[in-house]
Protein backbone atom coordinates (compact mmCIF):
# COMPACT_ATOMS: atom_id res chain seq x y z
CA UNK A 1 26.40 -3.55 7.21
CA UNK A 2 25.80 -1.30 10.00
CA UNK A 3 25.65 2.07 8.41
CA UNK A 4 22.88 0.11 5.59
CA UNK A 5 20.71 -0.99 8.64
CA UNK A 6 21.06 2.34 10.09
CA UNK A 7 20.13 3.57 6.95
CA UNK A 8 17.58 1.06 6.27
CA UNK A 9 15.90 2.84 9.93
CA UNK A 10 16.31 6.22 9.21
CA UNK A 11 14.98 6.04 5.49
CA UNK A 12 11.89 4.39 6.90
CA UNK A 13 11.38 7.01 9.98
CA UNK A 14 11.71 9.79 7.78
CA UNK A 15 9.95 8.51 4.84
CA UNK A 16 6.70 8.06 6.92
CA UNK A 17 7.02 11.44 8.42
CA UNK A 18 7.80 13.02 5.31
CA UNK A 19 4.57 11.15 3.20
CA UNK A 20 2.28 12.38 6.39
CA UNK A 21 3.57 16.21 5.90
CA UNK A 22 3.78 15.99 2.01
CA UNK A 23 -0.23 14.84 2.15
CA UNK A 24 -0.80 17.56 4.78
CA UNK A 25 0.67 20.09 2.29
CA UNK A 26 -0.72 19.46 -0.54
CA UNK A 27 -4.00 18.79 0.46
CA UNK A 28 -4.03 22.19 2.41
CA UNK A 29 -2.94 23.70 -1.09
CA UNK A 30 -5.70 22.11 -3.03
CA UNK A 31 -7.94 23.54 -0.91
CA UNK A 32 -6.97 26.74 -1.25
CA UNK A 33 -6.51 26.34 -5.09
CA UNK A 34 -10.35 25.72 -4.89
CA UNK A 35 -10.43 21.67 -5.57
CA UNK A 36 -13.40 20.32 -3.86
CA UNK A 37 -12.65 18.39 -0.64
CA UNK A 38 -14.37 15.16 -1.58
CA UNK A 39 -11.68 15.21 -4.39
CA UNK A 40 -8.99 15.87 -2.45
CA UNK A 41 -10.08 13.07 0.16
CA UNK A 42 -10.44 10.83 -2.53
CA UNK A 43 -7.48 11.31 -4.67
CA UNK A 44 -4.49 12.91 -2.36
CA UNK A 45 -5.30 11.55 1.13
CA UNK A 46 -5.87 8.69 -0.71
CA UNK A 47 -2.86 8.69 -2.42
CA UNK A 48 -0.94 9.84 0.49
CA UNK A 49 -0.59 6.50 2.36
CA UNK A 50 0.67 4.87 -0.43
CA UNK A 51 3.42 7.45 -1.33
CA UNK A 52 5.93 5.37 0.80
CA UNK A 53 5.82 2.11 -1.67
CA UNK A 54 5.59 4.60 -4.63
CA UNK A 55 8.81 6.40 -3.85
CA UNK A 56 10.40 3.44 -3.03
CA UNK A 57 9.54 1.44 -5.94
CA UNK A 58 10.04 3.71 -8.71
CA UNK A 59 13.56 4.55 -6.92
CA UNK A 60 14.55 0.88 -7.01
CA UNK A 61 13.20 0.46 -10.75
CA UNK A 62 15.47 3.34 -11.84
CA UNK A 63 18.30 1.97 -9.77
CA UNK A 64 17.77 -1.32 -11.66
CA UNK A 65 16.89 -3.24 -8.51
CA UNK A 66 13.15 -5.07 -9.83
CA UNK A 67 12.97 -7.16 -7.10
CA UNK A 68 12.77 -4.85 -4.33
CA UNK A 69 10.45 -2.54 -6.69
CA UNK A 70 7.97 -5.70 -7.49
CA UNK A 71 8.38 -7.07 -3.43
CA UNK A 72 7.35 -3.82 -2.33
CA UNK A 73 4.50 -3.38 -4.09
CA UNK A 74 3.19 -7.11 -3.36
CA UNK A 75 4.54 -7.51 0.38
CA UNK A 76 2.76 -4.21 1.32
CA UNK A 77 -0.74 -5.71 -0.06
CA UNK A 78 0.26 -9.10 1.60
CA UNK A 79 1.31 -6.99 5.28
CA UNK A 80 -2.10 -5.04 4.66
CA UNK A 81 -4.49 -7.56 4.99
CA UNK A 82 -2.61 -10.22 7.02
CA UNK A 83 -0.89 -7.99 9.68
CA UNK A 84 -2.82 -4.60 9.53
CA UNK A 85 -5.81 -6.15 9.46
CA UNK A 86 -5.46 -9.37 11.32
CA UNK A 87 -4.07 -7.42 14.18
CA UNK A 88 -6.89 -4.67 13.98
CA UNK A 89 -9.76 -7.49 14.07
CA UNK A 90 -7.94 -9.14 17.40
CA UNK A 91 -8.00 -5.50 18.98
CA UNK A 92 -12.25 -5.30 17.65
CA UNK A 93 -14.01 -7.12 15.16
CA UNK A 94 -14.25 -4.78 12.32
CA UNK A 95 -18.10 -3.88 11.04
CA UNK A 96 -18.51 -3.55 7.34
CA UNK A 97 -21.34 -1.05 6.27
CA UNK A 98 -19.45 0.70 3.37
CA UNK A 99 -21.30 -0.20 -0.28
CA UNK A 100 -17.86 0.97 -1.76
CA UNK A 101 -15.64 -1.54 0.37
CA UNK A 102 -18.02 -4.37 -1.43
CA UNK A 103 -17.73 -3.02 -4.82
CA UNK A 104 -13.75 -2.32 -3.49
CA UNK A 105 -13.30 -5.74 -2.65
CA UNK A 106 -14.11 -7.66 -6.07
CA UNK A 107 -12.36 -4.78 -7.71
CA UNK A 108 -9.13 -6.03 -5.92
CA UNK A 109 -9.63 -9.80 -6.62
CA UNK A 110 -9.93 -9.19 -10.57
CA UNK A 111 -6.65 -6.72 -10.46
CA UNK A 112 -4.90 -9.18 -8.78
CA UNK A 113 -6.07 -11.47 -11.25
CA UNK A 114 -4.93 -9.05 -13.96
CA UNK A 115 -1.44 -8.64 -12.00
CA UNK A 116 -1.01 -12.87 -12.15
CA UNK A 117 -1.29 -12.76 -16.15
CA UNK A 118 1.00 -10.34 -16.55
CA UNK A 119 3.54 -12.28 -14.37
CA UNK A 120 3.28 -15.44 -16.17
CA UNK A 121 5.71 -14.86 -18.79
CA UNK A 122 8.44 -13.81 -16.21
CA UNK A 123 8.67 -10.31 -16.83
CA UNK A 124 7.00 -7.26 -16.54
CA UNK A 125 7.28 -5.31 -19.65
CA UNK A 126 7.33 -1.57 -20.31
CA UNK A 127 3.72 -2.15 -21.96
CA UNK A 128 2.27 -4.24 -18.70
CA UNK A 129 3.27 -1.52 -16.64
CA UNK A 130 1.69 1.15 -18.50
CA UNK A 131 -1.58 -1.44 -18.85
CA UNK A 132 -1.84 -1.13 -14.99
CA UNK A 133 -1.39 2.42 -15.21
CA UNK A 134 -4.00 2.82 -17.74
CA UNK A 135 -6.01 0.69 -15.41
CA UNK A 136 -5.23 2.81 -13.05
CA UNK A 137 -6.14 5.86 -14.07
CA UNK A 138 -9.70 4.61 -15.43
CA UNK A 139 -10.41 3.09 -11.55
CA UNK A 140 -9.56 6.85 -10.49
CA UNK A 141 -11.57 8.28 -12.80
CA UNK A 142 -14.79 6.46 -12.20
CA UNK A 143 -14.07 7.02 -8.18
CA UNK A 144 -14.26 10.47 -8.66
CA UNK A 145 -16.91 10.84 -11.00
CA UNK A 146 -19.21 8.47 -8.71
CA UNK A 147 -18.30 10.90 -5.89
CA UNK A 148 -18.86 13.97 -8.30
CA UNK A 149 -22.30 12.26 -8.80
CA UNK A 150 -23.26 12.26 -4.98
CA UNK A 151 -22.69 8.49 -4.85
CA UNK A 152 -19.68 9.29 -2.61
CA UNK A 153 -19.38 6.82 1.06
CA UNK A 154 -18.68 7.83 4.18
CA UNK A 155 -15.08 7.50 3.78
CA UNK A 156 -14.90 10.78 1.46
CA UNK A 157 -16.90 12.03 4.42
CA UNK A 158 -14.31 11.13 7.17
CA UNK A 159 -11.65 12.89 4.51
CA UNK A 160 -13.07 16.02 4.20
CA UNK A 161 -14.22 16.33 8.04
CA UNK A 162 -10.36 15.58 8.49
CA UNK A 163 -9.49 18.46 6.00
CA UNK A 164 -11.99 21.24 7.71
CA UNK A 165 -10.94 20.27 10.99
CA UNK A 166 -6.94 21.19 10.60
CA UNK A 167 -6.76 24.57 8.08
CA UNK A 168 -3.50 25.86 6.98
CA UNK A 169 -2.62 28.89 5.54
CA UNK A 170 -1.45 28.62 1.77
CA UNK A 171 2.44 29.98 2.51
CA UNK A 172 2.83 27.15 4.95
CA UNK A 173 0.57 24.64 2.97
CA UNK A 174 3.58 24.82 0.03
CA UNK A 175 6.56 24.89 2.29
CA UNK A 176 5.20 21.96 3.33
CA UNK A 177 4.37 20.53 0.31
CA UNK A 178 8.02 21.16 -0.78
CA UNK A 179 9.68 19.92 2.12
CA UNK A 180 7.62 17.08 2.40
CA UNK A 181 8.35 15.94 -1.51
CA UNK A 182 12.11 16.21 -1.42
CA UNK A 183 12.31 14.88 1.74
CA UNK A 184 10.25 11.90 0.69
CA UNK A 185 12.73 11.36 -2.72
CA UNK A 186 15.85 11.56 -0.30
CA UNK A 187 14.24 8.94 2.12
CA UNK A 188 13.25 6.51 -0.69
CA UNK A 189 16.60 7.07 -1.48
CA UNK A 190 18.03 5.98 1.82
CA UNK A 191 15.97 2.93 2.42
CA UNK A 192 16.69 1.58 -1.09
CA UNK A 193 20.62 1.86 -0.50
CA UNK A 194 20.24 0.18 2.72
CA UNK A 195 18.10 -2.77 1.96
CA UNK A 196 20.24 -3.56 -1.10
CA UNK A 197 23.05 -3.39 0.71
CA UNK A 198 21.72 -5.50 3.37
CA UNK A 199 20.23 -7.95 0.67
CA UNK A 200 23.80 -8.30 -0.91
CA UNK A 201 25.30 -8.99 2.74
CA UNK A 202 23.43 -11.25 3.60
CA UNK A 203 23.36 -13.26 0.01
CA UNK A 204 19.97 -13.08 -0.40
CA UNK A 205 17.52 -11.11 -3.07
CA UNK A 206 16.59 -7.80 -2.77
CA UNK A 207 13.19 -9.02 -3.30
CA UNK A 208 13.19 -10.78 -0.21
CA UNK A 209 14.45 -7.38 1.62
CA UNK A 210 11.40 -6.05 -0.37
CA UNK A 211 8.95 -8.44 0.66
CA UNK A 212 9.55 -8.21 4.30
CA UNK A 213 11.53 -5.05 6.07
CA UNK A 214 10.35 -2.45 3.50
CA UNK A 215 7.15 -3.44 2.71
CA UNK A 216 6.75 -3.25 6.55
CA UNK A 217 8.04 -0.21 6.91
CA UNK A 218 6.42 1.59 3.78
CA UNK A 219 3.05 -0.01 5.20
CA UNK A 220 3.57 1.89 8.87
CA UNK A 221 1.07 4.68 7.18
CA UNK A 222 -1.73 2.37 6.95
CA UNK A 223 -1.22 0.81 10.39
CA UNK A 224 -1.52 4.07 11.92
CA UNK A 225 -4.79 4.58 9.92
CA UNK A 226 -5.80 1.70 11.34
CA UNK A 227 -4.96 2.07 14.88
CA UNK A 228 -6.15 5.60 15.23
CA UNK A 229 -9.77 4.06 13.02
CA UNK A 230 -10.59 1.87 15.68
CA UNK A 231 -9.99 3.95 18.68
CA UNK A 232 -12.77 6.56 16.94
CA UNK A 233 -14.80 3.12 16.14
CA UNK A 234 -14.38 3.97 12.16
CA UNK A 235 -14.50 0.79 11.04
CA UNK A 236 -15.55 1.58 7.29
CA UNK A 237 -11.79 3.56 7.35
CA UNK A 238 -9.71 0.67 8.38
CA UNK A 239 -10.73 -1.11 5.13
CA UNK A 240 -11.31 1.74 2.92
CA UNK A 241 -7.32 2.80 3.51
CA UNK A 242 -6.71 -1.34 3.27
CA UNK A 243 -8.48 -1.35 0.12
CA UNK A 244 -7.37 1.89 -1.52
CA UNK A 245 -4.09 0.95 -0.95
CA UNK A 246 -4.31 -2.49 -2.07
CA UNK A 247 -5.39 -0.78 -5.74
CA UNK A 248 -2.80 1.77 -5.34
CA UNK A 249 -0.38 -1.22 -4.99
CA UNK A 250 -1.42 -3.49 -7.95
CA UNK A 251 -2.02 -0.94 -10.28
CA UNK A 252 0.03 2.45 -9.55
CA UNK A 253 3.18 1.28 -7.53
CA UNK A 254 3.88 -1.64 -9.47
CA UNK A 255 3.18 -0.15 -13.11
CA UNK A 256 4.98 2.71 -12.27
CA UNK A 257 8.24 0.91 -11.68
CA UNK A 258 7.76 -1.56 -14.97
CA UNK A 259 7.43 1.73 -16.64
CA UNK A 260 10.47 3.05 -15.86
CA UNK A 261 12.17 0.00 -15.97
CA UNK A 262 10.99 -3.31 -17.04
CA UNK A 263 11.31 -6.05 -14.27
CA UNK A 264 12.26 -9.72 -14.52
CA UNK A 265 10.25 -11.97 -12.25
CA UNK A 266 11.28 -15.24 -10.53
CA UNK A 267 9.09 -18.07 -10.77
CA UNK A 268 8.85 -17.89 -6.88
CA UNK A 269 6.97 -14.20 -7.50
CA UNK A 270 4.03 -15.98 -8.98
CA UNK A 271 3.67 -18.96 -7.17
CA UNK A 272 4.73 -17.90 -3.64
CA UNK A 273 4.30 -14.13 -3.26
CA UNK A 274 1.52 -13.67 -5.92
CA UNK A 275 -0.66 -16.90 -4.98
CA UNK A 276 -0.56 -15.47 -1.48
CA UNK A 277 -1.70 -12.28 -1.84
CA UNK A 278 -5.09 -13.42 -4.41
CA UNK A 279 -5.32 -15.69 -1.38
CA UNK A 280 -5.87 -13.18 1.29
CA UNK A 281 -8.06 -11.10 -0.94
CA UNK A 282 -10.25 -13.82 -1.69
CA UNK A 283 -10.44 -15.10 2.28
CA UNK A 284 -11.02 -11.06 2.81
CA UNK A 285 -13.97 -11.66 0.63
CA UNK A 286 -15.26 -14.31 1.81
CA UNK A 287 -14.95 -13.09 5.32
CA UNK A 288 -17.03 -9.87 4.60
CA UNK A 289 -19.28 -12.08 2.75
CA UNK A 290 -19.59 -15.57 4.02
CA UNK A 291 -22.10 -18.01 2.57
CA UNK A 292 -25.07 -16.20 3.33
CA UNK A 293 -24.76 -12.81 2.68
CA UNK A 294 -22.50 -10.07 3.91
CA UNK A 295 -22.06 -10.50 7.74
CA UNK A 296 -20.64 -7.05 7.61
CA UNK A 297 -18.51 -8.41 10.42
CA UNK A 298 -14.71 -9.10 10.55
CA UNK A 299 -14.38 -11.15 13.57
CA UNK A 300 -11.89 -11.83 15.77
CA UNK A 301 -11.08 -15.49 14.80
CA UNK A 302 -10.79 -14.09 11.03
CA UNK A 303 -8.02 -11.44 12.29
CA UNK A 304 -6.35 -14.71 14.26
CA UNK A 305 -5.95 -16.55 10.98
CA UNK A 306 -5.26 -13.82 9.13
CA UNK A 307 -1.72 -12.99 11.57
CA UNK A 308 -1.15 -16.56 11.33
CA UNK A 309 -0.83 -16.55 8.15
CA UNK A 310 1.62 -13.65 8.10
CA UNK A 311 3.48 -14.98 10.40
CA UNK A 312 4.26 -18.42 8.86
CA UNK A 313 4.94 -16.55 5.65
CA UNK A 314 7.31 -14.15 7.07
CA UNK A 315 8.98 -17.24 8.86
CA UNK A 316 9.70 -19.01 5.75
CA UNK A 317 10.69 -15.90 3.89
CA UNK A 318 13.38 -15.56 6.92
CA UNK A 319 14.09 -18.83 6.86
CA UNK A 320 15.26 -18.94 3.09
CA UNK A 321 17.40 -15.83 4.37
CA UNK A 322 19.11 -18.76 6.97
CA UNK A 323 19.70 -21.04 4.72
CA UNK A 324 21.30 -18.62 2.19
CA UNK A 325 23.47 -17.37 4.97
CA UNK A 326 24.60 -20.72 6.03
């Protein structure tokens, strides 16, 4: 039990650190291949703070462990929005000026909508999964030809500001790129062994392990996003990395591992986990929106409710982990 908690803390230090130099490498070697920087903002950056619950999940699918694969995917949307942001609003009301976090925002609610279909049958097929990553793929594709277009946002900015700002020569670029990748697979590795471990231990589901200490842990990216957004006053950022990886979630982490493996789903998925998450979307709209217009404000009061919420969740996720135990 020891060694899997041990392992459960190293997989998730390294994992982080690995993601942050595998993004850093590959971006730097884009660049240098000659891929425009608004692309590589878009799609690698982009896809770099999601790369934890990626790993993770497609290791668990292919280890035959759904649960964690599917908790992962959902409890990092669910820690997103109710931690990551709730905590970022108490530190300063987030402004909203971005016109892609309001076309982002209904974007999310339908997915998740889309996601909550597919469950309703109990499983996640082999088809469903490649359905999201179809989805996927077409969300992508119209992101980068809007940016291609000159209809970019200020986020792509930030990205490629980010990119000119730290150069790196090509030889390093790959070794980091390299490192960063296999270091990444080992982690994912790790953590997986260690929370199912702990999950059997403690007679509990792995998807409960998923839902809570690595979802947590694979969202760390985005909280330091976050953190690091508001002390440059970047509001747009905090919920364009939310947002982004909210898609990347639904669509890419989650098909991914029904792909590889097709995952059973409890009943609790839907109604609990599920329910939840189109909940906090839908209050995320609705906060960015109210009943006037957009307020373009995330207030302070919002981010209270929204950690309340995450915390009375977590609590009765931990408290089914009690009573298991007992």
């Amino acid at each position: 039990m020891l060694m899997a908690i041990g392992a459960v803390i190293a997989g998730l230090i390294l994992l982080v650190w690995s993601a942050d130099k595998f993004v850093d490498g590959a971006a730097a070697t884009a660049k240098h291949l000659g891929m425009p920087t608004l692309l590589i903002g878009m799609v690698i950056i982009g896809f770099g703070t999601s790369a934890p619950e990626l790993a993770v999940s497609a290791m668990a699918a292919s280890d035959g462990n759904p649960g964690l694969a599917l908790g992962n995917g959902y409890g990092s949307n669910i820690t997103n929005i109710a931690l990551i942001v709730g905590l970022t609003a108490i530190i300063a009301p987030i402004a909203v000026h971005s016109q892609v976090i309001r076309k982002e925002l209904p974007l999310l609610v339908v997915l998740t909508l889309i996601a909550g279909v597919q469950l309703i049958d109990g499983e996640l097929s082999r088809l469903d999964g490649w359905v999201l990553l179809g989805v996927f793929a077409a969300v992508m594709g119209w992101s980068i030809y809007q940016g291609i277009r000159g209809k970019g946002d200020p986020l792509g900015g930030d990205a490629e500001s980010e990119i000119v700002a730290h150069p790196m020569p090509l030889k390093t670029a790959v070794i980091w790129l390299v490192i960063g990748l296999i270091l990444l697979i080992v982690s994912s590795r790790l953590l997986v062994w260690g929370a199912v471990v702990i999950a059997q231990s403690l007679g509990v589901s792995d998807l409960i392990i998923g839902l809570t200490i690595v979802a947590i842990g694979t969202s760390l990216p985005e909280l330091a996003s976050a953190i690091a957004a508001v002390k440059k006053n970047e509001h747009d950022l905090i919920l364009g990395n939310i947002l982004g990886s909210g898609i990347f979630n639904t669509l890419a982490v989650v098909g991914l591992a029904a792909a590889i493996q097709p995952l059973s789903v409890d009943p609790e998925v839907l109604y609990r986990d599920w329910t939840l998450m189109l909940g906090l979307t839908l209050a995320l709209l609705v906060m960015g929106f109210g009943l006037t217009g957009w307020r373009k404000l995330i207030s302070r009061g919002d981010g209270a409710l929204l950690l309340a919420v995450y915390i009375g969740y977590t609590g009765y996720l931990f408290s089914t982990v009690v009573s298991a135990a007992a």
